[in-house]
C-alpha atoms as a PDB file:
ATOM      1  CA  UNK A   1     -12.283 -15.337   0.455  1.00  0.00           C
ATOM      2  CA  UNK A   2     -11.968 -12.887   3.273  1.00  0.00           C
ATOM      3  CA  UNK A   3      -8.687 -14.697   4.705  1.00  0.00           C
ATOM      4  CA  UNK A   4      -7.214 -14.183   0.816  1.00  0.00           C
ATOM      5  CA  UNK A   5      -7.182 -10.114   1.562  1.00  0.00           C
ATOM      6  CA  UNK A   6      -6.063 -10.745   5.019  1.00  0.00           C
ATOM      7  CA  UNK A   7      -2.885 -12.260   3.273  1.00  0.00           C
ATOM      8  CA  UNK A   8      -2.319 -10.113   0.332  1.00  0.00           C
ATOM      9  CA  UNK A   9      -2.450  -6.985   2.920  1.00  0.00           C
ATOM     10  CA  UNK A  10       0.001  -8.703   5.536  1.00  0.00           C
ATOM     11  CA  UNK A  11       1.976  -8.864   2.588  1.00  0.00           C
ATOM     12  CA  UNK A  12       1.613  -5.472   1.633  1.00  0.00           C
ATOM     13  CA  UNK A  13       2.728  -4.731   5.512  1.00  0.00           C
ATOM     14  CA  UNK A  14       5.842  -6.673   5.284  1.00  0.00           C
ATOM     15  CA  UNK A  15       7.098  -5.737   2.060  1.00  0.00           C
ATOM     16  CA  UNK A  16       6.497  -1.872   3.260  1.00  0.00           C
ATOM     17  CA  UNK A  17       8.396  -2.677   5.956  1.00  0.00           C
ATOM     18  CA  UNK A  18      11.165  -4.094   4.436  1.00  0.00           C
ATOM     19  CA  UNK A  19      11.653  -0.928   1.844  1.00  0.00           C
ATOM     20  CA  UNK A  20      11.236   1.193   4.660  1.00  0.00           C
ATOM     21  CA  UNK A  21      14.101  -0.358   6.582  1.00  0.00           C
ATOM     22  CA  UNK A  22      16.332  -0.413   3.581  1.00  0.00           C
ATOM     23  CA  UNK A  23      15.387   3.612   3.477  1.00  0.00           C
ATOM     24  CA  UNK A  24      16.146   4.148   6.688  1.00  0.00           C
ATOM     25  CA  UNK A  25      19.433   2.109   6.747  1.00  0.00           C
ATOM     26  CA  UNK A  26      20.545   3.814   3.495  1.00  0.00           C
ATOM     27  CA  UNK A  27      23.636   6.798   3.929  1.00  0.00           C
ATOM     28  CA  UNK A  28      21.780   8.207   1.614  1.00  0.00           C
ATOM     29  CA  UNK A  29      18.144   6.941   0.121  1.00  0.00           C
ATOM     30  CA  UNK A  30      17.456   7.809  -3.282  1.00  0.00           C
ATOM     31  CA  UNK A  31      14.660  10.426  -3.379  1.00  0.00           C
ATOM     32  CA  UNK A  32      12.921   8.845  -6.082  1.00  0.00           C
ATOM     33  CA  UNK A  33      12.029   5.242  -3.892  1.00  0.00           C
ATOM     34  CA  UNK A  34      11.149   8.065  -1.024  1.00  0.00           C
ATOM     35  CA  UNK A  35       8.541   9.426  -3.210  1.00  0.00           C
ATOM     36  CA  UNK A  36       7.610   6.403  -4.509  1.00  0.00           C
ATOM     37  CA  UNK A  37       6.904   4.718  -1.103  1.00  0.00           C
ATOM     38  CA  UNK A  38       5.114   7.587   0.146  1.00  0.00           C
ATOM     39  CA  UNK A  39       2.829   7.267  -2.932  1.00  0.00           C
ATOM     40  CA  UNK A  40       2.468   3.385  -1.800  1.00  0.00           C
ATOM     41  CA  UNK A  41       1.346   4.706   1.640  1.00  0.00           C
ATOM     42  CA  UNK A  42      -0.571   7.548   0.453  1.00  0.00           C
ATOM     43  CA  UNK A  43      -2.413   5.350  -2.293  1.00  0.00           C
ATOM     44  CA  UNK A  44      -3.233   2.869   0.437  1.00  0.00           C
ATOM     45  CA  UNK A  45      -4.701   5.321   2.790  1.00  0.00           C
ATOM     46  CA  UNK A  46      -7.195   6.710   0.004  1.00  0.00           C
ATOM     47  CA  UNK A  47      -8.276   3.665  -0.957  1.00  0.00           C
ATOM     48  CA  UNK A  48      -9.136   2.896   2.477  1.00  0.00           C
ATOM     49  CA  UNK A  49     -11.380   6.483   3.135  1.00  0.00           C
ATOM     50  CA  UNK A  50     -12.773   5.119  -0.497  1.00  0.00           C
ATOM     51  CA  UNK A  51     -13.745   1.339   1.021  1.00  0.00           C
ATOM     52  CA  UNK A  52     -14.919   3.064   3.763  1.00  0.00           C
ATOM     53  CA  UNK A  53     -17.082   5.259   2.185  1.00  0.00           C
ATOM     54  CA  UNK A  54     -15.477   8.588   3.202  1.00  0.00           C
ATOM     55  CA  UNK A  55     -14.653  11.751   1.030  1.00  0.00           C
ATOM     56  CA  UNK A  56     -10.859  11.153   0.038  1.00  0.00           C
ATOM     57  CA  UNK A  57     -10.379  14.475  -1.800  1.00  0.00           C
ATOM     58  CA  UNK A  58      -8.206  15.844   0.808  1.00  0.00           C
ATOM     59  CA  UNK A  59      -6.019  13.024   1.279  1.00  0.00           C
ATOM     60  CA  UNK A  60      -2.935  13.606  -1.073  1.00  0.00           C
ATOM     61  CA  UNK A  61      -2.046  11.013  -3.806  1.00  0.00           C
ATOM     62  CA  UNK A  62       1.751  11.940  -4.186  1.00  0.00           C
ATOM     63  CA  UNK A  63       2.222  13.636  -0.837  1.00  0.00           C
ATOM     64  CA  UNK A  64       6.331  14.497   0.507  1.00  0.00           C
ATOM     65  CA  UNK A  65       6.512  12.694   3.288  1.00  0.00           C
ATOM     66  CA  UNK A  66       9.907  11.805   5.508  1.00  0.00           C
ATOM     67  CA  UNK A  67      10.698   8.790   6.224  1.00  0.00           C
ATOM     68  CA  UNK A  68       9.552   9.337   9.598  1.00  0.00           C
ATOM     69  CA  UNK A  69       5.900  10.229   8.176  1.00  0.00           C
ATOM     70  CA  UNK A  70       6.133   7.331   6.008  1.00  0.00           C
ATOM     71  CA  UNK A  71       6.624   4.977   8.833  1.00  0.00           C
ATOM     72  CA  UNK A  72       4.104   6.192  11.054  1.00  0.00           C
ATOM     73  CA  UNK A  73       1.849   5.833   7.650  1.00  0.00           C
ATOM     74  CA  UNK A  74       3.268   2.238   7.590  1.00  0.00           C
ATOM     75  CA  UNK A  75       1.711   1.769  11.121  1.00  0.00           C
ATOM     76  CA  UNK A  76      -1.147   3.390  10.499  1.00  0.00           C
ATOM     77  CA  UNK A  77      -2.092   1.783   7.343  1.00  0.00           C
ATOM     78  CA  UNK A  78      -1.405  -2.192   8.640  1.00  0.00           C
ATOM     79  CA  UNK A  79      -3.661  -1.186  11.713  1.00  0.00           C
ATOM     80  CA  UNK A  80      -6.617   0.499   9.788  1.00  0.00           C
ATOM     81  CA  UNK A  81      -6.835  -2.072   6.829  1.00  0.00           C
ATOM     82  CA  UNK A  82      -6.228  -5.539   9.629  1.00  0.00           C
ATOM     83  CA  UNK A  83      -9.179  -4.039  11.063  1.00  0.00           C
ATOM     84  CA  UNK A  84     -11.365  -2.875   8.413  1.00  0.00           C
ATOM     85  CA  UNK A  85     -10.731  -6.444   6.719  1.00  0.00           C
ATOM     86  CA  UNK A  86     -11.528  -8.300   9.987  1.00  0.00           C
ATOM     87  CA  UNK A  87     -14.795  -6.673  10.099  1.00  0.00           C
ATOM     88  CA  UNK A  88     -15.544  -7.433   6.476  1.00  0.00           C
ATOM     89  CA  UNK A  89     -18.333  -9.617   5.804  1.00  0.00           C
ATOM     90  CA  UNK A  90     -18.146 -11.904   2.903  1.00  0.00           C
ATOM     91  CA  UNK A  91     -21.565 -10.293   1.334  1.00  0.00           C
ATOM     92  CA  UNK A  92     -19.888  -6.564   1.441  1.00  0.00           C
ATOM     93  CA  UNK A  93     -16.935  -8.305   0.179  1.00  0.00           C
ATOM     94  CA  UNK A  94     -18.703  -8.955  -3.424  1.00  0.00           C
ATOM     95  CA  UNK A  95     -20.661  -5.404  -2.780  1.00  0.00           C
ATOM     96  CA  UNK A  96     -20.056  -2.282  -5.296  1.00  0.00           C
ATOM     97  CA  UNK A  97     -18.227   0.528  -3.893  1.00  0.00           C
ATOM     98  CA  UNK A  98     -19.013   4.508  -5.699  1.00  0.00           C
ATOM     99  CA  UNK A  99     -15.973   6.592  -5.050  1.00  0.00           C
ATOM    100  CA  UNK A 100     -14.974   9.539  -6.655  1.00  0.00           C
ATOM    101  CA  UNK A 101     -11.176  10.068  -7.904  1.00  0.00           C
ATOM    102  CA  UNK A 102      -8.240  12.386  -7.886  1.00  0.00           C
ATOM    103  CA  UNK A 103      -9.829  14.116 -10.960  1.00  0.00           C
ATOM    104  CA  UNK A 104     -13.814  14.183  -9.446  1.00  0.00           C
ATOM    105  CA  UNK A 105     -14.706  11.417 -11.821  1.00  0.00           C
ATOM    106  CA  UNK A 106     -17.202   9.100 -10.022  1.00  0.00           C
ATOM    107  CA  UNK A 107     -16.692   5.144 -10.409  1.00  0.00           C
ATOM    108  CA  UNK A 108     -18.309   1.886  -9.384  1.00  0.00           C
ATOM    109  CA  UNK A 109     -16.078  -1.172  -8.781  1.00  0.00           C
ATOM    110  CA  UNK A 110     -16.158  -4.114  -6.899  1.00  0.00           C
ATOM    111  CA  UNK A 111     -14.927  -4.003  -3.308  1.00  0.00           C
ATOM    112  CA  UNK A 112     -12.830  -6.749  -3.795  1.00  0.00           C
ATOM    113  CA  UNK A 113     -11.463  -5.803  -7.290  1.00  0.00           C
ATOM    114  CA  UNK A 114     -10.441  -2.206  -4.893  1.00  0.00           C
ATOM    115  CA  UNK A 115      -8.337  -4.430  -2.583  1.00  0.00           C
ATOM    116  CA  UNK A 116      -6.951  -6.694  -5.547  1.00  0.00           C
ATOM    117  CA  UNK A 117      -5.875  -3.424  -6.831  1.00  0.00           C
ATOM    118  CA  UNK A 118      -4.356  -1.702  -3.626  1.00  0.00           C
ATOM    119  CA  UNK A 119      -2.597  -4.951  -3.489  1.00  0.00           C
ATOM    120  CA  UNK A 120      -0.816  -4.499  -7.320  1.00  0.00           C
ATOM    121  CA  UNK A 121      -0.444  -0.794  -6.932  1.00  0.00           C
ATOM    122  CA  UNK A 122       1.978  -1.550  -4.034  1.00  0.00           C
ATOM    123  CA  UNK A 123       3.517  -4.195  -5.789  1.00  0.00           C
ATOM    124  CA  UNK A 124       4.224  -2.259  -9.020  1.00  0.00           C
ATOM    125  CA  UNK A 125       5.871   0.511  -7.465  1.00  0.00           C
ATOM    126  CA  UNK A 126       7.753  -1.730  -5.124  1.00  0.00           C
ATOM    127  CA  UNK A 127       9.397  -3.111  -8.150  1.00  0.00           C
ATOM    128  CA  UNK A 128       9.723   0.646  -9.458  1.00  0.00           C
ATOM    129  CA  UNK A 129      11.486   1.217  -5.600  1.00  0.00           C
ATOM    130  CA  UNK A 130      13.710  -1.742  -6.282  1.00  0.00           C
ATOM    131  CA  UNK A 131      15.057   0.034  -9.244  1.00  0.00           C
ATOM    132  CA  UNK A 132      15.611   3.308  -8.287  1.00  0.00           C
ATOM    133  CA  UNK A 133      17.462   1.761  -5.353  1.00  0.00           C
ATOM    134  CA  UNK A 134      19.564   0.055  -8.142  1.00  0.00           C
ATOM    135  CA  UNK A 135      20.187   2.818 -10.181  1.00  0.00           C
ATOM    136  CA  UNK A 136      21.578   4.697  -7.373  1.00  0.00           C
ATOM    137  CA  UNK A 137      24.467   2.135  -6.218  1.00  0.00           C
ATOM    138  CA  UNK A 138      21.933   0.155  -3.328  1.00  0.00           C
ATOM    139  CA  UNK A 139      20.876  -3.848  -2.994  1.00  0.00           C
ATOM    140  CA  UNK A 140      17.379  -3.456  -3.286  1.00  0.00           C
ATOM    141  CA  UNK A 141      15.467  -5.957  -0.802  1.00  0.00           C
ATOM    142  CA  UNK A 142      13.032  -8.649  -2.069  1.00  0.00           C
ATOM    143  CA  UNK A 143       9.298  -8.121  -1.604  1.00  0.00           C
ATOM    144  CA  UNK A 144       8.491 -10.986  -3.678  1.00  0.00           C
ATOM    145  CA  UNK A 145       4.882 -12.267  -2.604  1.00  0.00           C
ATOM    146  CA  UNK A 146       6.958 -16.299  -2.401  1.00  0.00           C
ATOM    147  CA  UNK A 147       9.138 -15.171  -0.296  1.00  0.00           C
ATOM    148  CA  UNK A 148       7.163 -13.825   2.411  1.00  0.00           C
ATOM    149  CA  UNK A 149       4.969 -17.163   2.242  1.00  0.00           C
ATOM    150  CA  UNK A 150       8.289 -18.341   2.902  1.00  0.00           C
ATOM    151  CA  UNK A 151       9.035 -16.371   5.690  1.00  0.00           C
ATOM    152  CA  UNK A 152       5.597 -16.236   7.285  1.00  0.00           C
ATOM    153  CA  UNK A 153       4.499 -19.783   6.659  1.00  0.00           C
END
């Protein structure tokens, strides 16, 4: 089960990779998929202080980031969640996790439901990068999960 999140997060990695490239090749990226990416980034690096117990209130959900921020937060993020899932152990895996959110609310969940769901949050606002690059005159680039088993396999 562990290897599962090890994939889903090396695709998170290469599809933020990929947008960020297209950002940083574009004359002039559309601020919307800017703020949108650094909410992927941002979103993934509160989860993470969440899985690992820590007090994520600080951390901003929506932050403005450059893209230079956002790729060191690319970086960051692979390295920190490669090594937090290596060290996973199936049993902590099917644990509960009690994190508070953006609002103070507490909630219980699954630690693997939280990674499912870092997973789709990335995803969804991929596809909500794709069309703000499309709306503004760019070829978005595929993040499809099939294609980077294509690619990777």
């Amino acid at each position: 089960m562990k290897e599962h999140y090890l994939r889903l997060f090396r695709h998170a990695d290469w599809a933020n990779r990929r947008v960020l490239a297209l950002l940083q090749n574009a004359a002039a990226p559309p601020e919307k998929a800017l703020r949108l990416l650094a909410h992927v980034l941002a979103g993934e690096e509160v989860w993470l202080a969440r899985l690992r117990g820590e007090d994520s209130s600080a951390l901003e959900i929506w932050p403005d980031l450059s893209l230079e921020k956002c790729a060191m937060l690319v970086e960051k993020n692979a390295v920190e969640y490669r090594r937090y899932l290596e060290a996973l152990s199936e049993e902590k895996l099917n644990a509960t996790m009690t994190y508070r959110n953006s609002k103070g609310l507490e909630f219980t969940n699954a630690v693997s439901d939280t990674l499912t769901h870092v997973s789709l949050h990335g995803s969804y606002h991929r596809g909500q990068i794709a069309q703000a690059l499309r709306n503004a005159g760019h070829e978005p680039v595929n993040t499809d999960f099939i294609t980077f088993v294509r690619e990777k396999s």
